[in-house]
C-alpha atoms as a PDB file:
ATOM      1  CA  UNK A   1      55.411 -85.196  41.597  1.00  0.00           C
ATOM      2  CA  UNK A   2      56.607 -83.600  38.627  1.00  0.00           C
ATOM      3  CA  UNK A   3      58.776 -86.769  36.856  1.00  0.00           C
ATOM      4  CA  UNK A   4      55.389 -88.776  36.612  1.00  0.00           C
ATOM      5  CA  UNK A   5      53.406 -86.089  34.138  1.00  0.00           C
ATOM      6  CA  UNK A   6      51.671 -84.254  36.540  1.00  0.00           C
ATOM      7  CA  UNK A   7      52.706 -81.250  35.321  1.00  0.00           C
ATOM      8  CA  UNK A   8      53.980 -80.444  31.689  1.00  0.00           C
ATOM      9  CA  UNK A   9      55.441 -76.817  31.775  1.00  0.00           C
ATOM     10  CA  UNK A  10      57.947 -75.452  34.486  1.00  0.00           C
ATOM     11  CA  UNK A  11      58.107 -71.566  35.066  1.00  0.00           C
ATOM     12  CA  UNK A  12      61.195 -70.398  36.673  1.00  0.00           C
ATOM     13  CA  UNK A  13      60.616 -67.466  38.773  1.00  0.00           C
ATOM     14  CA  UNK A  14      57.720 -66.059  40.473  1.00  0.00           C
ATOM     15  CA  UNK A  15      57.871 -61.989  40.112  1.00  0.00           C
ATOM     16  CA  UNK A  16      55.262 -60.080  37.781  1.00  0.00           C
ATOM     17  CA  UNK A  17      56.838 -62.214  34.377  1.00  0.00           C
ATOM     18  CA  UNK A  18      56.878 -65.519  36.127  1.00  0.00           C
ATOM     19  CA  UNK A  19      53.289 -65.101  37.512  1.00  0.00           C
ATOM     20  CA  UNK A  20      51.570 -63.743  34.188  1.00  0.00           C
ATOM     21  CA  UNK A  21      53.781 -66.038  32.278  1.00  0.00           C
ATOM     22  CA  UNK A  22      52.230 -68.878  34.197  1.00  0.00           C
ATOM     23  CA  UNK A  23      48.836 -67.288  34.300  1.00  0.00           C
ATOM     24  CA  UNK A  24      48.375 -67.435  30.746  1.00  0.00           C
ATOM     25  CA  UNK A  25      49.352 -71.037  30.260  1.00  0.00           C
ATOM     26  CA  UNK A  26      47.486 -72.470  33.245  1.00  0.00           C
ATOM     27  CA  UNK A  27      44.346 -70.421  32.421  1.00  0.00           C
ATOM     28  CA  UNK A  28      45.192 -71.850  28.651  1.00  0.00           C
ATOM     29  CA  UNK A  29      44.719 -75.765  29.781  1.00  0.00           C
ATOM     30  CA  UNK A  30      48.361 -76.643  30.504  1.00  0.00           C
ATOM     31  CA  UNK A  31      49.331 -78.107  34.173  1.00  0.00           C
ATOM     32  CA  UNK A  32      51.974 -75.706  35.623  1.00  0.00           C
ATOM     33  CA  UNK A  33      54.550 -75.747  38.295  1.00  0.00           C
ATOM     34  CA  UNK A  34      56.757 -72.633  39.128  1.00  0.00           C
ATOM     35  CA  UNK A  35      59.527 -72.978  41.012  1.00  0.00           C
ATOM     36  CA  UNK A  36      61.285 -69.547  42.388  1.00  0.00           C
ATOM     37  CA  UNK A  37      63.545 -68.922  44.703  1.00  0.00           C
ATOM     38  CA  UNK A  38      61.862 -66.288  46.466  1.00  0.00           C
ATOM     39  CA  UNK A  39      57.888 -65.978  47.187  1.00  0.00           C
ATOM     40  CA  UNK A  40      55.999 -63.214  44.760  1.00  0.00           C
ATOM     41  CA  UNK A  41      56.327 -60.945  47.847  1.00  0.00           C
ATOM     42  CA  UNK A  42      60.038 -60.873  48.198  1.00  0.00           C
ATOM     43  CA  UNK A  43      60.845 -60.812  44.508  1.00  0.00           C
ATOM     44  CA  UNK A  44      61.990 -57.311  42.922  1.00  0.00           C
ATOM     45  CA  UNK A  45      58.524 -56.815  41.335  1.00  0.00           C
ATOM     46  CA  UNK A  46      57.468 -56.070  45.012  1.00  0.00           C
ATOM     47  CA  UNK A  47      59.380 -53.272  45.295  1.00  0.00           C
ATOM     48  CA  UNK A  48      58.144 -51.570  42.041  1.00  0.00           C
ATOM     49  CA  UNK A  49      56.544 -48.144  42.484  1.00  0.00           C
ATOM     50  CA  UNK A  50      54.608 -49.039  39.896  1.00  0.00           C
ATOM     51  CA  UNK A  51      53.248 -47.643  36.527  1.00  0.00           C
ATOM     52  CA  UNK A  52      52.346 -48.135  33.149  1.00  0.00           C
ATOM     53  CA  UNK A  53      55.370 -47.068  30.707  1.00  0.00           C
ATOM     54  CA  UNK A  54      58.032 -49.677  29.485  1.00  0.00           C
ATOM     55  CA  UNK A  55      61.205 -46.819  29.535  1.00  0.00           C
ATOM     56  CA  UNK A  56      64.395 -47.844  28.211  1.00  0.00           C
ATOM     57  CA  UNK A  57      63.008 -51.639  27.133  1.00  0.00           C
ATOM     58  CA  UNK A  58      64.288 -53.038  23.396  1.00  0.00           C
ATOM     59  CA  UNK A  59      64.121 -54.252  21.183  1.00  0.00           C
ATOM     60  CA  UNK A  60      61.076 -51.101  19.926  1.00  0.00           C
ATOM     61  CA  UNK A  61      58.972 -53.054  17.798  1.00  0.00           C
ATOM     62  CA  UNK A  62      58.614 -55.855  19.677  1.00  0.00           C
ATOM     63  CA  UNK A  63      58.328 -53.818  23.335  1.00  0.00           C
ATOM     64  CA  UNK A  64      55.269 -51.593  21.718  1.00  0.00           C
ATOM     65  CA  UNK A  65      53.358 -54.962  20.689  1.00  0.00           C
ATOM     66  CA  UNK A  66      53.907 -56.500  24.433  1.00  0.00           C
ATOM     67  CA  UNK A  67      53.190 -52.885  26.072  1.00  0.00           C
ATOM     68  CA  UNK A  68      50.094 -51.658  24.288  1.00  0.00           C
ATOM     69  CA  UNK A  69      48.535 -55.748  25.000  1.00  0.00           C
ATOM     70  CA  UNK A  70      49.713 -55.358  28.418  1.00  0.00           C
ATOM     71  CA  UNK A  71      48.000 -52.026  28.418  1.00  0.00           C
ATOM     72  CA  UNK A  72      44.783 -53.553  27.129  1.00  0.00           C
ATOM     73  CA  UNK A  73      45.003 -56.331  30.375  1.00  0.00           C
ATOM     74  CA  UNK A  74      45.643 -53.969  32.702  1.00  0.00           C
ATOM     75  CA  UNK A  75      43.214 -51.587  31.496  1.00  0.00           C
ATOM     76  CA  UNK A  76      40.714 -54.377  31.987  1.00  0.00           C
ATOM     77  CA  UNK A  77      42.030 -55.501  35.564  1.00  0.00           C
ATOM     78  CA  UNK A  78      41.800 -51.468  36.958  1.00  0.00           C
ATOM     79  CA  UNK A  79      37.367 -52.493  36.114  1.00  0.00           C
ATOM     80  CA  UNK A  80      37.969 -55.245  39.047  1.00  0.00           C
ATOM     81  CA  UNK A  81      37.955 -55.604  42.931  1.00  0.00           C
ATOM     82  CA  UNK A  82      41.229 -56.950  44.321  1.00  0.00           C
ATOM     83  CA  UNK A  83      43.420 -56.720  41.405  1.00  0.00           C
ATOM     84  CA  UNK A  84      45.477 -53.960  42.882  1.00  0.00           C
ATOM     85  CA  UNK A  85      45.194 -52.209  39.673  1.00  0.00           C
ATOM     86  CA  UNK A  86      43.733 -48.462  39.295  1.00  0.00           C
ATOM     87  CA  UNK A  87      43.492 -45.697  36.356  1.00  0.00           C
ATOM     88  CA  UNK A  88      45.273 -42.651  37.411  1.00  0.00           C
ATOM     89  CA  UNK A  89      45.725 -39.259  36.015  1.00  0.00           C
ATOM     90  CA  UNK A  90      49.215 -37.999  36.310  1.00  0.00           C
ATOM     91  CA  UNK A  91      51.879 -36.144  34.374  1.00  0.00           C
ATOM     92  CA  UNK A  92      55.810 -36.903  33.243  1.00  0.00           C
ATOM     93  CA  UNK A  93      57.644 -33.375  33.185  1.00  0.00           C
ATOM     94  CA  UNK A  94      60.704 -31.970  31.750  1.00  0.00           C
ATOM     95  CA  UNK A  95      62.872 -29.285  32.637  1.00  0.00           C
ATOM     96  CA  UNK A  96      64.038 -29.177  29.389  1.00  0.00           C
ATOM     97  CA  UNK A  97      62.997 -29.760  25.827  1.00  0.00           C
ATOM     98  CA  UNK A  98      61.652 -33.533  25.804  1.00  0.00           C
ATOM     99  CA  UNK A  99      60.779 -35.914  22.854  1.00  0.00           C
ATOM    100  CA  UNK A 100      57.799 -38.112  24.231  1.00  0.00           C
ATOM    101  CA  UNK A 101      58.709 -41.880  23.762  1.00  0.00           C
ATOM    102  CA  UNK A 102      57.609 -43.744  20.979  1.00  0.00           C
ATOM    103  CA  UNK A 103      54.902 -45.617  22.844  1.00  0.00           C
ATOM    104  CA  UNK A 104      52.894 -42.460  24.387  1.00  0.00           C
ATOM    105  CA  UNK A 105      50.923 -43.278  21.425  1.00  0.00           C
ATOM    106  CA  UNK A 106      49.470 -46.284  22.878  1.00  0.00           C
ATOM    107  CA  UNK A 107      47.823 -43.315  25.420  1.00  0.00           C
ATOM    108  CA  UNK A 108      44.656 -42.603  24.135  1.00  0.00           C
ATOM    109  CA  UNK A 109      44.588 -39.393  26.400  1.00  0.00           C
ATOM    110  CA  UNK A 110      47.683 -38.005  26.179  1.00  0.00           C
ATOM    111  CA  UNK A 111      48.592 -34.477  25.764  1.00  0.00           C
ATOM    112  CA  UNK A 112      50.786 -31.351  26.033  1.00  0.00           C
ATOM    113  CA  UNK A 113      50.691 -30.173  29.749  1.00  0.00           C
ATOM    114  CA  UNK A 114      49.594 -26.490  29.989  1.00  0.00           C
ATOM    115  CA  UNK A 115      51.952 -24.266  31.924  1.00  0.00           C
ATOM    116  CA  UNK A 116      49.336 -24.435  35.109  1.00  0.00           C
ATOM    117  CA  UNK A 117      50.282 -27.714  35.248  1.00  0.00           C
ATOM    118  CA  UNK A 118      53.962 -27.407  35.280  1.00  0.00           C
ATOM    119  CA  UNK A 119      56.138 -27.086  38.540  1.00  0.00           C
ATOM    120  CA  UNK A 120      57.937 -23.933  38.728  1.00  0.00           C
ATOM    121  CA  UNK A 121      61.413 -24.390  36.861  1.00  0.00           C
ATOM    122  CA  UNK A 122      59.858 -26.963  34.501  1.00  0.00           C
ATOM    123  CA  UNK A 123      58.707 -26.177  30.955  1.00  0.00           C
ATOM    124  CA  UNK A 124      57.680 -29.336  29.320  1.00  0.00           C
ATOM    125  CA  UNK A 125      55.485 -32.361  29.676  1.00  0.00           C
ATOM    126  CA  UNK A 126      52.735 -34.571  29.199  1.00  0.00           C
ATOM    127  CA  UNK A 127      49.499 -35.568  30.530  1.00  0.00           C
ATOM    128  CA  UNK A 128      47.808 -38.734  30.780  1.00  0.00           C
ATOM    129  CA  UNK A 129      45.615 -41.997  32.174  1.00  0.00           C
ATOM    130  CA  UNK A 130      47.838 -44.749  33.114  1.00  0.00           C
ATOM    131  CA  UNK A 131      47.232 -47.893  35.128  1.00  0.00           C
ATOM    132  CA  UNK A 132      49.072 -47.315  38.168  1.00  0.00           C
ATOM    133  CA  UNK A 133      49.671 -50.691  40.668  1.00  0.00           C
ATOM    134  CA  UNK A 134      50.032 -51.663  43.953  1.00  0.00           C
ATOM    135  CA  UNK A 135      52.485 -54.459  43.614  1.00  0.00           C
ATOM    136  CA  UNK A 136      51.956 -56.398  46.747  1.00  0.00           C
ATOM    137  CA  UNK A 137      48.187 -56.246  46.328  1.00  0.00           C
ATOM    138  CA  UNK A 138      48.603 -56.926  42.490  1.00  0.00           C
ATOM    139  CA  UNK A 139      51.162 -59.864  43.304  1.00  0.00           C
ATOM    140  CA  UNK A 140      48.906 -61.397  45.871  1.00  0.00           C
ATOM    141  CA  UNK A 141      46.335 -61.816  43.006  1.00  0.00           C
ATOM    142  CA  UNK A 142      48.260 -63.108  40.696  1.00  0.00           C
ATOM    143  CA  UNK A 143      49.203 -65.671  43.145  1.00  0.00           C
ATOM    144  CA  UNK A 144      45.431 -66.533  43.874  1.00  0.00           C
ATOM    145  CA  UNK A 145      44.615 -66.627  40.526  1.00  0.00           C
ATOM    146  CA  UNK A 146      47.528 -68.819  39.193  1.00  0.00           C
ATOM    147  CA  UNK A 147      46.300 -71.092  42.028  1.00  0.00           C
ATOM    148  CA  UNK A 148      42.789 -70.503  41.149  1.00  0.00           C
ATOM    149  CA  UNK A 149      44.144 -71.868  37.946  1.00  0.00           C
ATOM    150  CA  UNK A 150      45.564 -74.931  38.917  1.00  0.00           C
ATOM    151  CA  UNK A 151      49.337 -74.473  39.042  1.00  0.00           C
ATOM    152  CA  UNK A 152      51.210 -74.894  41.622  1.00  0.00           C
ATOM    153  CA  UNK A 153      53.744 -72.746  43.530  1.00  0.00           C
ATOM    154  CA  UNK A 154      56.799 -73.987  45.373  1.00  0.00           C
ATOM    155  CA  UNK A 155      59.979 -71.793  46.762  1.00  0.00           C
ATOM    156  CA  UNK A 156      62.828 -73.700  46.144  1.00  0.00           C
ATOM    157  CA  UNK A 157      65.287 -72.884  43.497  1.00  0.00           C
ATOM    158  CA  UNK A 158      66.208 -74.117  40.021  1.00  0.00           C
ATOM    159  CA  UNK A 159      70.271 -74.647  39.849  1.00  0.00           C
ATOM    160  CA  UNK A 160      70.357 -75.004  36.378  1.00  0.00           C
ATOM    161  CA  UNK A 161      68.611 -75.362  33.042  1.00  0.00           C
ATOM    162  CA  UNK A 162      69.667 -79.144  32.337  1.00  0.00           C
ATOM    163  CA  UNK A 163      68.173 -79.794  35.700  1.00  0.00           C
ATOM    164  CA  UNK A 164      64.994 -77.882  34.928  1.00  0.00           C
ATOM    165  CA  UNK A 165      64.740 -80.047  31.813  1.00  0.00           C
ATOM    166  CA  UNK A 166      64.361 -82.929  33.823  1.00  0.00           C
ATOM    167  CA  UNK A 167      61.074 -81.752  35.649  1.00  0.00           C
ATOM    168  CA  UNK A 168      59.091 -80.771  32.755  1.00  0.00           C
ATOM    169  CA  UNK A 169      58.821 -80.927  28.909  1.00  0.00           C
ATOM    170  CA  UNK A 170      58.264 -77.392  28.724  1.00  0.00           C
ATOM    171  CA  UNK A 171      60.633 -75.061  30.824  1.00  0.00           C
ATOM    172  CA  UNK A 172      60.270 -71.041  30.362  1.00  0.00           C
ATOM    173  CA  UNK A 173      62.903 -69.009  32.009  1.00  0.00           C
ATOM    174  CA  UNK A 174      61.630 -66.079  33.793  1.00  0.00           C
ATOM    175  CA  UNK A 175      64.046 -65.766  36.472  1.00  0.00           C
ATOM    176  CA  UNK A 176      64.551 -62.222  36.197  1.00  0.00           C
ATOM    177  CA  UNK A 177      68.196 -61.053  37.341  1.00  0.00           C
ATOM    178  CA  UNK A 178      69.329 -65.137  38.630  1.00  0.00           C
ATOM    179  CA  UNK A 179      69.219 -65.591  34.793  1.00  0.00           C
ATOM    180  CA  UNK A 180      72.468 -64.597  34.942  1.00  0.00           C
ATOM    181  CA  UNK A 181      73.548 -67.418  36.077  1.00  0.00           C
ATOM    182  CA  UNK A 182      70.747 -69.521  34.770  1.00  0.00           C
ATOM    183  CA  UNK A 183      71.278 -69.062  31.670  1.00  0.00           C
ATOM    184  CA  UNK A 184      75.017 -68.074  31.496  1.00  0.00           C
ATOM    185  CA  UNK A 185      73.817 -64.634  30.631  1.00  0.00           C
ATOM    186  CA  UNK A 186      76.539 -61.890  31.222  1.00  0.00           C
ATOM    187  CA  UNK A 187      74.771 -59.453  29.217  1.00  0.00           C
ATOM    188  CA  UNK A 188      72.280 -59.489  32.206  1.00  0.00           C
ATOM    189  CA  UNK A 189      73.263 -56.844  35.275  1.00  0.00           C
ATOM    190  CA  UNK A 190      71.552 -55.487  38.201  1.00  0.00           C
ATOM    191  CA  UNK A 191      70.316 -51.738  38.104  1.00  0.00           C
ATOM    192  CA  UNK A 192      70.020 -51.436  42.083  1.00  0.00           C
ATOM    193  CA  UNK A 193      66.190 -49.024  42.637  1.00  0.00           C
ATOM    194  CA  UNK A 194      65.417 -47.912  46.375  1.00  0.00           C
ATOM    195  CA  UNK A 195      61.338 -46.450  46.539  1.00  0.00           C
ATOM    196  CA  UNK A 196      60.366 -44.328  49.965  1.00  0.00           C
ATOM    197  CA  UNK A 197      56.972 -45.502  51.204  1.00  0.00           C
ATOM    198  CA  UNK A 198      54.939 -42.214  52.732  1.00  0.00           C
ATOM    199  CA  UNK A 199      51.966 -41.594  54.076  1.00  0.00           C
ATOM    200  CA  UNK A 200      49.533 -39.586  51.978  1.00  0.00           C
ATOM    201  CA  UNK A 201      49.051 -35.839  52.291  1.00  0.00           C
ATOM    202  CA  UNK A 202      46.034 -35.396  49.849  1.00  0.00           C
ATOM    203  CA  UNK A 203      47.684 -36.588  46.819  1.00  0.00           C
ATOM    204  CA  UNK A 204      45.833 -37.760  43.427  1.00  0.00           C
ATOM    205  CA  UNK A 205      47.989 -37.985  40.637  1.00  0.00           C
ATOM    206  CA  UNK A 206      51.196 -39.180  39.957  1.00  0.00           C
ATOM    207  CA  UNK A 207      54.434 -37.497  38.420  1.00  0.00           C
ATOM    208  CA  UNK A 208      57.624 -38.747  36.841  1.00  0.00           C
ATOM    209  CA  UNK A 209      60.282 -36.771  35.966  1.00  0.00           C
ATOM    210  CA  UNK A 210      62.762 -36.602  33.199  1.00  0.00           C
ATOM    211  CA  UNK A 211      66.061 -36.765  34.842  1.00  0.00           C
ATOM    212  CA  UNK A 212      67.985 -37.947  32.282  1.00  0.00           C
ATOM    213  CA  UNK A 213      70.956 -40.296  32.730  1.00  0.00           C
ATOM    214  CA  UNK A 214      70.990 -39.506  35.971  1.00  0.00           C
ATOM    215  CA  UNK A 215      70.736 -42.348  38.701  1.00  0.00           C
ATOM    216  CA  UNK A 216      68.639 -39.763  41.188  1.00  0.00           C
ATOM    217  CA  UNK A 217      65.365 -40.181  40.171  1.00  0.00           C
ATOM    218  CA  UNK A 218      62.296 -38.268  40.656  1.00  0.00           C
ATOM    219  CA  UNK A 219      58.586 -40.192  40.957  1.00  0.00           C
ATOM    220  CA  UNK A 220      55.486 -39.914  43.011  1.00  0.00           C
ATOM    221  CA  UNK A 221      52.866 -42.536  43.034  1.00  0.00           C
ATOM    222  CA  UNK A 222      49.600 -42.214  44.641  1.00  0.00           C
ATOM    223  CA  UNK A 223      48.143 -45.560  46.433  1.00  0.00           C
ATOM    224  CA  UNK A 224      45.035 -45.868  48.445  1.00  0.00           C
ATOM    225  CA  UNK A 225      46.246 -44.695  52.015  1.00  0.00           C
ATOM    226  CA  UNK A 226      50.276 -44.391  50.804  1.00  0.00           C
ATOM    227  CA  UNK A 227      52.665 -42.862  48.624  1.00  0.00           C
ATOM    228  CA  UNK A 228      55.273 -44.744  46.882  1.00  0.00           C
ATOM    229  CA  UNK A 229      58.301 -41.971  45.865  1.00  0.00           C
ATOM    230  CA  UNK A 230      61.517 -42.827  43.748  1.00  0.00           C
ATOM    231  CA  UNK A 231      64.179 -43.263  43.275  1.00  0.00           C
ATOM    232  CA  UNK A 232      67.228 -44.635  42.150  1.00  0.00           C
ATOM    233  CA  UNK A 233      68.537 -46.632  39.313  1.00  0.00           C
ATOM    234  CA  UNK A 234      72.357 -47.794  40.169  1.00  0.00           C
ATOM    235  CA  UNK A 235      73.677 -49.806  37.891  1.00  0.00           C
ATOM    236  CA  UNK A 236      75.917 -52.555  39.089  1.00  0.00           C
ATOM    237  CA  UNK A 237      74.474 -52.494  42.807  1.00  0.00           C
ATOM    238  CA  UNK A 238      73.546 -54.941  44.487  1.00  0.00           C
ATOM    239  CA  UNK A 239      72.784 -54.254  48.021  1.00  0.00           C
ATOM    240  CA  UNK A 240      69.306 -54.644  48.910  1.00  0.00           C
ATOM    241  CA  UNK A 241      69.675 -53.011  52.463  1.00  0.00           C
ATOM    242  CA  UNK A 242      67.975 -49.503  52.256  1.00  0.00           C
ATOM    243  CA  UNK A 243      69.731 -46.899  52.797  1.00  0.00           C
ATOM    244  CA  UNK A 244      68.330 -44.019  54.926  1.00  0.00           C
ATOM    245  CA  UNK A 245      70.859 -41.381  53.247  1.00  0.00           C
ATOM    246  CA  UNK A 246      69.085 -42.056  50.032  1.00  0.00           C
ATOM    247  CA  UNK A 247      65.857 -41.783  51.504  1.00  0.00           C
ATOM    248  CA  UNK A 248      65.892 -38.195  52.762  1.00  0.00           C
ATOM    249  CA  UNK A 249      67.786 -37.220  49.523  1.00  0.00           C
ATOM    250  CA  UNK A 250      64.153 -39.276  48.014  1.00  0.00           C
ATOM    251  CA  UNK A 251      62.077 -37.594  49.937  1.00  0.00           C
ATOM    252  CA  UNK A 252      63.933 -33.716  49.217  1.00  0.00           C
ATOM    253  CA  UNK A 253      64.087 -34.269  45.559  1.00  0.00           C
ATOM    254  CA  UNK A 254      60.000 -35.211  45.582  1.00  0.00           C
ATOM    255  CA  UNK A 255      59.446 -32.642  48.033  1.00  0.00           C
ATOM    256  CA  UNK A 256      60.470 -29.990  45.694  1.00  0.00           C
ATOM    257  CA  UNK A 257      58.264 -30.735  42.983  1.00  0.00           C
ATOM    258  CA  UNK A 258      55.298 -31.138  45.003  1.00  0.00           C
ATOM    259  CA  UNK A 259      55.140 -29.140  48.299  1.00  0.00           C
ATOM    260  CA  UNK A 260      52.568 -31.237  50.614  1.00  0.00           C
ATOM    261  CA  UNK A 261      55.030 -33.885  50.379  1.00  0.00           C
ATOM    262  CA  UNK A 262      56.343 -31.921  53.670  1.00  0.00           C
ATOM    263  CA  UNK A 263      53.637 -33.139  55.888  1.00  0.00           C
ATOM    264  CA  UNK A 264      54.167 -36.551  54.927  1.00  0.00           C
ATOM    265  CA  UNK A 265      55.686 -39.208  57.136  1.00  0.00           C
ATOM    266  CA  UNK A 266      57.938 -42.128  56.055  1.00  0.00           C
ATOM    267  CA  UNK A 267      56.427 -45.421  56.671  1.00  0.00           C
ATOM    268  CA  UNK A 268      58.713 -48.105  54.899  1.00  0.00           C
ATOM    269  CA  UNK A 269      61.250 -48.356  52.632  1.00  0.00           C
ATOM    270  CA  UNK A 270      61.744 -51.108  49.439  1.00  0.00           C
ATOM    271  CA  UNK A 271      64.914 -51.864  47.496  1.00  0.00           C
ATOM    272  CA  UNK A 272      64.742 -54.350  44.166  1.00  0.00           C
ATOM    273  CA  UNK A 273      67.537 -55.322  41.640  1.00  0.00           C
ATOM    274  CA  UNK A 274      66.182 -54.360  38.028  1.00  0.00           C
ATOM    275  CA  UNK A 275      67.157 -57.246  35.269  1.00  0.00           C
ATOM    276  CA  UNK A 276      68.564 -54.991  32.862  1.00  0.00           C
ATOM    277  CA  UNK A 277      69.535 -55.873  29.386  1.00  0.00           C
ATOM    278  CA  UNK A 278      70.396 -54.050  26.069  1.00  0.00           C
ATOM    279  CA  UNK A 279      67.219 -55.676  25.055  1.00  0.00           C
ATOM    280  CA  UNK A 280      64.694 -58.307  26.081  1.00  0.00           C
ATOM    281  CA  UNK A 281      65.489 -61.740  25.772  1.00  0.00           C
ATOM    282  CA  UNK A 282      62.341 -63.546  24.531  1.00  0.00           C
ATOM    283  CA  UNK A 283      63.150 -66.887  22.369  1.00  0.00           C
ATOM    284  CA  UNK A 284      63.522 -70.584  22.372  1.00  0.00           C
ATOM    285  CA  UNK A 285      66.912 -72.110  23.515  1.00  0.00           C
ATOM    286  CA  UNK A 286      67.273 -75.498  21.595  1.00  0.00           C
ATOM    287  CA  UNK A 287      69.548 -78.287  22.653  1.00  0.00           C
ATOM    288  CA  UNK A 288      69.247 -77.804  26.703  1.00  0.00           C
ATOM    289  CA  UNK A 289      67.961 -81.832  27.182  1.00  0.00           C
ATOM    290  CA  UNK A 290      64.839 -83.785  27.115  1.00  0.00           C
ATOM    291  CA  UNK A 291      62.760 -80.292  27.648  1.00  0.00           C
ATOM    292  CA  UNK A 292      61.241 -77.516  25.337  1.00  0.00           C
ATOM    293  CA  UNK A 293      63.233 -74.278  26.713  1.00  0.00           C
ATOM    294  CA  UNK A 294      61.879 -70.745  26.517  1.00  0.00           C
ATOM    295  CA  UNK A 295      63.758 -67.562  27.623  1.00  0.00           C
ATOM    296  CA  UNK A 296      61.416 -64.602  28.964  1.00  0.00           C
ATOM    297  CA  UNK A 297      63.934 -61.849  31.263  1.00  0.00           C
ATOM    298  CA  UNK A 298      65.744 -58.571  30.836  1.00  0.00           C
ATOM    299  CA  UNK A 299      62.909 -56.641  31.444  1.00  0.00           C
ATOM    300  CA  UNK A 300      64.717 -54.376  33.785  1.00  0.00           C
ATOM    301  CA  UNK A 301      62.364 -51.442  35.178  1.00  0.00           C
ATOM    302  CA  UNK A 302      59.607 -52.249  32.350  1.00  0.00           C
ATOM    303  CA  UNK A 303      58.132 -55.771  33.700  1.00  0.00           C
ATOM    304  CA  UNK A 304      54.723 -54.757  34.715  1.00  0.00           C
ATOM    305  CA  UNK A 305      54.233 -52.781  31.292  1.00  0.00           C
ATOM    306  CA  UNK A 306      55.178 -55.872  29.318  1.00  0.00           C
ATOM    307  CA  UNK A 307      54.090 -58.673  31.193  1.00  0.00           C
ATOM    308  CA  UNK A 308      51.562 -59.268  30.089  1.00  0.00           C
ATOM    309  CA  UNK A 309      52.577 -58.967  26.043  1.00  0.00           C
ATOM    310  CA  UNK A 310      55.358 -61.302  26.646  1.00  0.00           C
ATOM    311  CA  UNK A 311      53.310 -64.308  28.668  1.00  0.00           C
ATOM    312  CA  UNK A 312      51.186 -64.496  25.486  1.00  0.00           C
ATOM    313  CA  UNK A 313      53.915 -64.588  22.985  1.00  0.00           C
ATOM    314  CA  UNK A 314      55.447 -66.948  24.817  1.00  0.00           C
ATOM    315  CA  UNK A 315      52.290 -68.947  25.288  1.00  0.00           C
ATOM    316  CA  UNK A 316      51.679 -69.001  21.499  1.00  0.00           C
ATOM    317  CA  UNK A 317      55.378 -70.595  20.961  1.00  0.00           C
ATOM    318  CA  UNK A 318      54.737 -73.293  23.192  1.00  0.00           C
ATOM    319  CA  UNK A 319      51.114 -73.974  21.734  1.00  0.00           C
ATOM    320  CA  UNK A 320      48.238 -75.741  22.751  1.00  0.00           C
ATOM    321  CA  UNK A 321      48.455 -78.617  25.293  1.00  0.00           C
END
């Protein structure tokens, strides 16, 4: 199908970069194929809780240009049916003195937290509007809509570049953490997250918590008829078995910064392998063949808040069809 023209640009990989990667350039007049190894629904990007906010992403200038776009699109997608995507109040909190990332200024309504809105033993944070998404609802759109778009999506994996090369004259390399081997990328480990899935107890807003270099994290996101709590960030695991050790010690940590949490019952569990890099790799590879390559992975917990960003720059290097 692909070696007589139908297509002219290969994506590799079919998680929240893949998808809005390809989005861009089908929706853009080019005839796409992705190829992934795993369906949208079994890719890490499923298991994300998951929020605006692109923590610990490099390199800074570049990761505020693809957030605050990526902010703008999501913004815009919250305004539809289906998307997934809402606008939801919510505060990150500190126990201790905390220097607001460089991109809370992309927040137009963002702002000190008063003291009444402070858990007891914290003394610091901030308040704000976020876009806040329900990743297999948002995946399941982007699916529709890359199809929608023309493209089309098959599950069976890429082995290496020089055989990517041969498929199409454009490749673009969003295999998230199988970059690693991919692209020979060592630089490019796993940072193992496990979410608890609850019901809801009454629950509006969300809350993240500073915890520091810890791998216990602390995260409450309210969906339509669930909670999504976190978490974990392990570096170096890879087991994508949950384990139900680390969801009580979830649940207790969330439990204690927000009380109703109690009356809440756990309903599923989700585990995904974050791509994590000392900085996002976003560029060109030359000499790989008869193909154009492009690099877009090592997002690590910051995909959905760059997505967006990135499948546009990367769009604009590849140019019009």
């Amino acid at each position: 199908m692909v070696a007589d023209g139908t297509n002219d640009v290969l994506v590799i990989g079919a998680g929240i970069i893949g998808l809005t990667t390809a989005i861009v350039l089908a929706e853009g007049g080019r005839r796409v194929l992705v190829r992934t190894a795993e369906p949208p629904a079994a890719t890490t990007s499923a298991a994300a809780g998951a929020i605006w906010g692109p923590w610990l992403a490099e390199p800074r200038e570049r990761v505020l240009r693809w957030a605050g776009r990526t902010l703008d699109a999501l913004t815009d997608l919250a305004g539809q049916e289906g998307t997934g995507v809402r606008l939801v109040y919510g505060r990150d909190i500190s126990a201790g003195h905390h220097q607001p990332p460089a991109w809370f200024s992309l927040l137009a309504e963002a702002r000190p937290c008063a003291p009444s809105e402070l858990p007891a033993g914290y003394s610091n944070g901030t308040r704000y509007v976020a876009p806040l998404i329900d990743m297999p609802a948002h995946l399941a759109y982007l699916e529709n809509r890359l199809r929608s778009a023309g493209a089309t999506i098959e599950v069976a994996p890429i082995g290496t570049l020089r055989q990517a090369a041969e498929l199409a004259p454009v490749v673009i390399n969003c295999a998230g953490l199988g970059a690693r081997e991919l692209a020979a990328d060592d630089k490019l480990t796993p940072v193992r997250g496990q979410h608890l899935i609850t019901t809801n107890p009454g629950i509006a807003e969300f809350t993240e918590v500073d915890t520091g270099d810890s791998p216990d994290l602390i995260a409450i996101y309210p969906h339509h008829g669930h909670l999504v709590l976190g978490g974990t960030a392990e570096p170096g695991q890879r087991d994508r078995e949950p384990s139900m050790a680390t969801a009580q010690a979830i649940l207790a940590r969330c439990t204690a910064i927000e009380p109703r949490l109690a009356a809440a019952q756990i309903i599923g569990h989700r585990v995904g392998l974050r791509p994590s890099r000392g900085s996002v790799r976003l560029e060109a590879e030359p000499g790989t063949g008869p193909a154009r390559v492009f690099h877009n992975y090592g997002h690590g917990g910051a995909g959905v808040s760059l997505a967006w960003g990135c499948a546009e720059e990367i769009a604009a290097e590849v140019g019009s069809p």
